[in-house]
C-alpha atoms as a PDB file:
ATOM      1  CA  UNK A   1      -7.576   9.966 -13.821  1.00  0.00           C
ATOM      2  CA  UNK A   2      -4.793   9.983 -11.407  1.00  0.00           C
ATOM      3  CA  UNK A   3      -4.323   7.369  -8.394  1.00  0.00           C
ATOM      4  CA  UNK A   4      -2.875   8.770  -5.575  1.00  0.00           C
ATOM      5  CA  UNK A   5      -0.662   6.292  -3.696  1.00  0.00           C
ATOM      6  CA  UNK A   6       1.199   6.550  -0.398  1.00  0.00           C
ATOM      7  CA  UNK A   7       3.477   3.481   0.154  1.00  0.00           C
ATOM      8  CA  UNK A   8       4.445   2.677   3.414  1.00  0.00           C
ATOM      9  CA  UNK A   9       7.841   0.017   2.832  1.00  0.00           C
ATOM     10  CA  UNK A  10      11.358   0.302   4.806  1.00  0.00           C
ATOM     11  CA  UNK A  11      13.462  -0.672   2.170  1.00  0.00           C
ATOM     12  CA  UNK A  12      14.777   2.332   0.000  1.00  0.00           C
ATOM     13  CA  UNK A  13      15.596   0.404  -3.043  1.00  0.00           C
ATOM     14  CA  UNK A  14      12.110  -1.557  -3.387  1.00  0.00           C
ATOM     15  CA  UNK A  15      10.451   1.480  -2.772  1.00  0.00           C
ATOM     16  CA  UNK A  16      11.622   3.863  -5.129  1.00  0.00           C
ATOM     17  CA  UNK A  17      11.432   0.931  -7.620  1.00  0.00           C
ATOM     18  CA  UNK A  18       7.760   0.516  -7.091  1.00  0.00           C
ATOM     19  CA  UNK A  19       7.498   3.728  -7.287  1.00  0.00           C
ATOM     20  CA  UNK A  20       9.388   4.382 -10.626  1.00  0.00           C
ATOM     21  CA  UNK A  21       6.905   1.407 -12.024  1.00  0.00           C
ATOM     22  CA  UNK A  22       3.643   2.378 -10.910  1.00  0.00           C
ATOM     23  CA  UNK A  23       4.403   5.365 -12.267  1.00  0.00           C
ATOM     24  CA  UNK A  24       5.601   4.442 -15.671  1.00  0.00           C
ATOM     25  CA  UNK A  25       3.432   1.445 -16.093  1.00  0.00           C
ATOM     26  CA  UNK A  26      -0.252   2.757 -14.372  1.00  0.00           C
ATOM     27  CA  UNK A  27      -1.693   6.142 -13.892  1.00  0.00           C
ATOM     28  CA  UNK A  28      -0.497   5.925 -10.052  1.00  0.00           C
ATOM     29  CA  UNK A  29       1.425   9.024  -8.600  1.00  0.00           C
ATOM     30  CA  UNK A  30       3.072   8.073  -5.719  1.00  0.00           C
ATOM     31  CA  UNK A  31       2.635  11.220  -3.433  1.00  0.00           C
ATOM     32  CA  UNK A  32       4.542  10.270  -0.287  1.00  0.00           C
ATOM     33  CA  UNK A  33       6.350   7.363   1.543  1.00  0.00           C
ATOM     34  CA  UNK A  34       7.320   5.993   5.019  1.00  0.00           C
ATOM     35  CA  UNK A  35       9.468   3.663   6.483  1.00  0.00           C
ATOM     36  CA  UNK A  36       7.750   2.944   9.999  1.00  0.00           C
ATOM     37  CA  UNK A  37       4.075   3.130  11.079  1.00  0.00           C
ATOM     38  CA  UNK A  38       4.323   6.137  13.303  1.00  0.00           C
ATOM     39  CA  UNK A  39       5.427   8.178  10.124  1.00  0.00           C
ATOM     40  CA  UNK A  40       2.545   6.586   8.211  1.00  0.00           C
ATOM     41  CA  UNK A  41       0.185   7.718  11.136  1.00  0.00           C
ATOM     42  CA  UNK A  42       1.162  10.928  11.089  1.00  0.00           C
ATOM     43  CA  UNK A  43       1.046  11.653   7.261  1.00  0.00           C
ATOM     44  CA  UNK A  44      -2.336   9.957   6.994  1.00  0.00           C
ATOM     45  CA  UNK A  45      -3.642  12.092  10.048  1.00  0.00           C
ATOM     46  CA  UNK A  46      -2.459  15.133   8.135  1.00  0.00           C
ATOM     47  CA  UNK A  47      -4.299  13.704   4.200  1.00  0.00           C
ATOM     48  CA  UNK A  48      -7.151  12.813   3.563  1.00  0.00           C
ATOM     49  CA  UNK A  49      -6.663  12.929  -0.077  1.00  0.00           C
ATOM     50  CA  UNK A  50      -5.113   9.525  -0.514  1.00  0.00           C
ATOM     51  CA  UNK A  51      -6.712   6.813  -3.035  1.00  0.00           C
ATOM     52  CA  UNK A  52      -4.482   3.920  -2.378  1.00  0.00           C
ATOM     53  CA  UNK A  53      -2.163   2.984   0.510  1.00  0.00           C
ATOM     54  CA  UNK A  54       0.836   0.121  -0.322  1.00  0.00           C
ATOM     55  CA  UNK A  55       2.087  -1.572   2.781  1.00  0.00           C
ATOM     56  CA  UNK A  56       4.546  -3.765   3.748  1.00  0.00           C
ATOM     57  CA  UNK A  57       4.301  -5.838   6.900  1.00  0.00           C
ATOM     58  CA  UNK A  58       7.647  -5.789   8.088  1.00  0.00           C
ATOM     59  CA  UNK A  59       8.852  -1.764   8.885  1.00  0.00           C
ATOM     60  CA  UNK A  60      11.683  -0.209  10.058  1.00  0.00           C
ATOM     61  CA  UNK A  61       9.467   0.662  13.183  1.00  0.00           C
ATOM     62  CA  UNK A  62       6.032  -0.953  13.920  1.00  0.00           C
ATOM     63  CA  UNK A  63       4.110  -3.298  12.025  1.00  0.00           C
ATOM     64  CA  UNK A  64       2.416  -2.690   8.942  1.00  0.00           C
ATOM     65  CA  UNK A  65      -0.598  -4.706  10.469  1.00  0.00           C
ATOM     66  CA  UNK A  66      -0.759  -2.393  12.792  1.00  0.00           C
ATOM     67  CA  UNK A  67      -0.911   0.540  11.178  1.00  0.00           C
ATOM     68  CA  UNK A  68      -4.198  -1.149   8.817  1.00  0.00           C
ATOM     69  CA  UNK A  69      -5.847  -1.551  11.908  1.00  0.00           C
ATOM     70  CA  UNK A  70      -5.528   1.924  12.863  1.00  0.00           C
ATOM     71  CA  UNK A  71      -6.197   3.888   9.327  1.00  0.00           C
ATOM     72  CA  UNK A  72      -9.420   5.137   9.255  1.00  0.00           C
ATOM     73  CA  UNK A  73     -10.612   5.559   5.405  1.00  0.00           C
ATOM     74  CA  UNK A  74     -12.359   9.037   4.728  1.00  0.00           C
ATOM     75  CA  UNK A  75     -13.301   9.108   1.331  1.00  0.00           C
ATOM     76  CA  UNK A  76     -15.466   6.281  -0.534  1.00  0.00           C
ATOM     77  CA  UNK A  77     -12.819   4.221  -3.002  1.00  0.00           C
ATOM     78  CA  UNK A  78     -10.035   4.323  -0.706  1.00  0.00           C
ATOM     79  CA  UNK A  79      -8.367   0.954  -1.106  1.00  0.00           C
ATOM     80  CA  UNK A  80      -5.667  -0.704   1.472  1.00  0.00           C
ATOM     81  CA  UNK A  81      -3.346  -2.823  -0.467  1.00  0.00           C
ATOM     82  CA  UNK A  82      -0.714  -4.832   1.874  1.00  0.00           C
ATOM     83  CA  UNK A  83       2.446  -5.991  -0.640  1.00  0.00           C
ATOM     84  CA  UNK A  84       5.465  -8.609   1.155  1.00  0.00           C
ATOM     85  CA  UNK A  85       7.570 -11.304   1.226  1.00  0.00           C
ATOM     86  CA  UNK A  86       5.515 -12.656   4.085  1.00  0.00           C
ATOM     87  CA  UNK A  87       2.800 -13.678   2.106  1.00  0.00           C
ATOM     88  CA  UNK A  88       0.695 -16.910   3.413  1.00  0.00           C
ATOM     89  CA  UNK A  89      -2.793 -18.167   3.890  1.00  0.00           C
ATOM     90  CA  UNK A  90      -3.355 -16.464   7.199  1.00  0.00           C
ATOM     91  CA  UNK A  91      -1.554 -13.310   6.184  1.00  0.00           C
ATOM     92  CA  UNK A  92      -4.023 -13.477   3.683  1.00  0.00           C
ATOM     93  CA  UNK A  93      -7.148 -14.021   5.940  1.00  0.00           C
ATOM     94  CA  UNK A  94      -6.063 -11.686   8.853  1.00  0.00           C
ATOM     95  CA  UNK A  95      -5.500  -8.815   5.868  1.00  0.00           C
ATOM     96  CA  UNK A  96      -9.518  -9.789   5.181  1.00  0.00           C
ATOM     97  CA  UNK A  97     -10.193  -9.821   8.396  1.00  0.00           C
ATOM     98  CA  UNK A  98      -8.637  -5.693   8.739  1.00  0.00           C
ATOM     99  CA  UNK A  99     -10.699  -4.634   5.826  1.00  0.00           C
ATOM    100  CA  UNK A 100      -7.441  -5.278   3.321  1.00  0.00           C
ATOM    101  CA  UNK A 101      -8.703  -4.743  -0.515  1.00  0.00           C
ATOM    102  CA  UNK A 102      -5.626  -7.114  -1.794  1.00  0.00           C
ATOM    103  CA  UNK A 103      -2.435  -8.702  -0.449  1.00  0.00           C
ATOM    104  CA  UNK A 104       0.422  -9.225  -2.790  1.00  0.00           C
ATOM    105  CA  UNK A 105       3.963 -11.099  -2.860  1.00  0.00           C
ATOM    106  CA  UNK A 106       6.909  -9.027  -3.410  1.00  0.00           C
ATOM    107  CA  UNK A 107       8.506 -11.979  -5.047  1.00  0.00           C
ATOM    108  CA  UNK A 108       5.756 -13.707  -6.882  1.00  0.00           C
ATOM    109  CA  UNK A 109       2.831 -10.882  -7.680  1.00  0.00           C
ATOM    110  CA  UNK A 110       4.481  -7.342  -8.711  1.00  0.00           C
ATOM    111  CA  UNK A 111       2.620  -8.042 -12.109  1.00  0.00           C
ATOM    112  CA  UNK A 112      -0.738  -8.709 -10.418  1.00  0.00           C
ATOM    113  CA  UNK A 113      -0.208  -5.527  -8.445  1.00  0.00           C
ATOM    114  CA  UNK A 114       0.208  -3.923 -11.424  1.00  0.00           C
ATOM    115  CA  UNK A 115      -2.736  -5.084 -13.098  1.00  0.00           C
ATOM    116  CA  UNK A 116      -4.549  -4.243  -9.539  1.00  0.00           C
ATOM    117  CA  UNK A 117      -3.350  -0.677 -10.002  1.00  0.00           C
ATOM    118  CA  UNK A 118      -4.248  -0.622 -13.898  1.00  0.00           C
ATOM    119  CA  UNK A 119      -8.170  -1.715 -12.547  1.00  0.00           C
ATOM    120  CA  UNK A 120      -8.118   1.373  -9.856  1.00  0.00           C
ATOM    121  CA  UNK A 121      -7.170   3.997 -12.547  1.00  0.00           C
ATOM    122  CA  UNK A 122     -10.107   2.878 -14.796  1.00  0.00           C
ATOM    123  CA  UNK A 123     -12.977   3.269 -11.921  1.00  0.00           C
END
């Protein structure tokens, strides 16, 4: 089974690296990206077909909080997955708080995201 990811992160580098190991290391496909909410909006508004969103807090434009508030899931399984450098205790319980599935650190977790990943493509 495929997992089909849309990651919403500003930087270029980092995300085309996540990409390149989600892909080689989990049965994720990463199907599309954005840099700034109002691009994630608008894709999401247009696909319903998503299985796992990856967002960073901190965008080129708009929050990343933001735009978890706003995405509406359509399909049973969908899972929200918030990965930063901001990471903290209430990062962590306002994520909960927006229906977040998991919240990562860019700088600490990147193998526990993995292993999240690894877990979706076996359901």
């Amino acid at each position: 089974m495929q997992v089909a990811a849309f990651v919403v992160e500003d930087n270029t580098e980092i995300r085309e690296n996540l990409a390149q190991a989600l892909e080689e290391l989990t049965c994720v496909k990463v199907v599309a990206s954005s840099a700034t909410e109002e691009e994630a909006l608008a894709w999401i508004a247009g696909h319903q077909d998503w299985d796992l969103l990856l967002v960073d807090l901190f965008l080129k434009g708009g929050s990343g909080l933001r735009l978890v508030q706003h995405v509406q899931r359509t399909r049973p399984g969908q899972k929200i997955v918030v990965f930063s450098n901001y990471v903290n205790a209430s990062v962590r319980k306002r994520c909960a708080q927006l229906g977040v599935d998991a919240v990562f650190d860019k700088s600490t977790e990147i193998d526990a995201l993995v292993d999240y990943c690894s877990q979706q493509c076996a359901r």
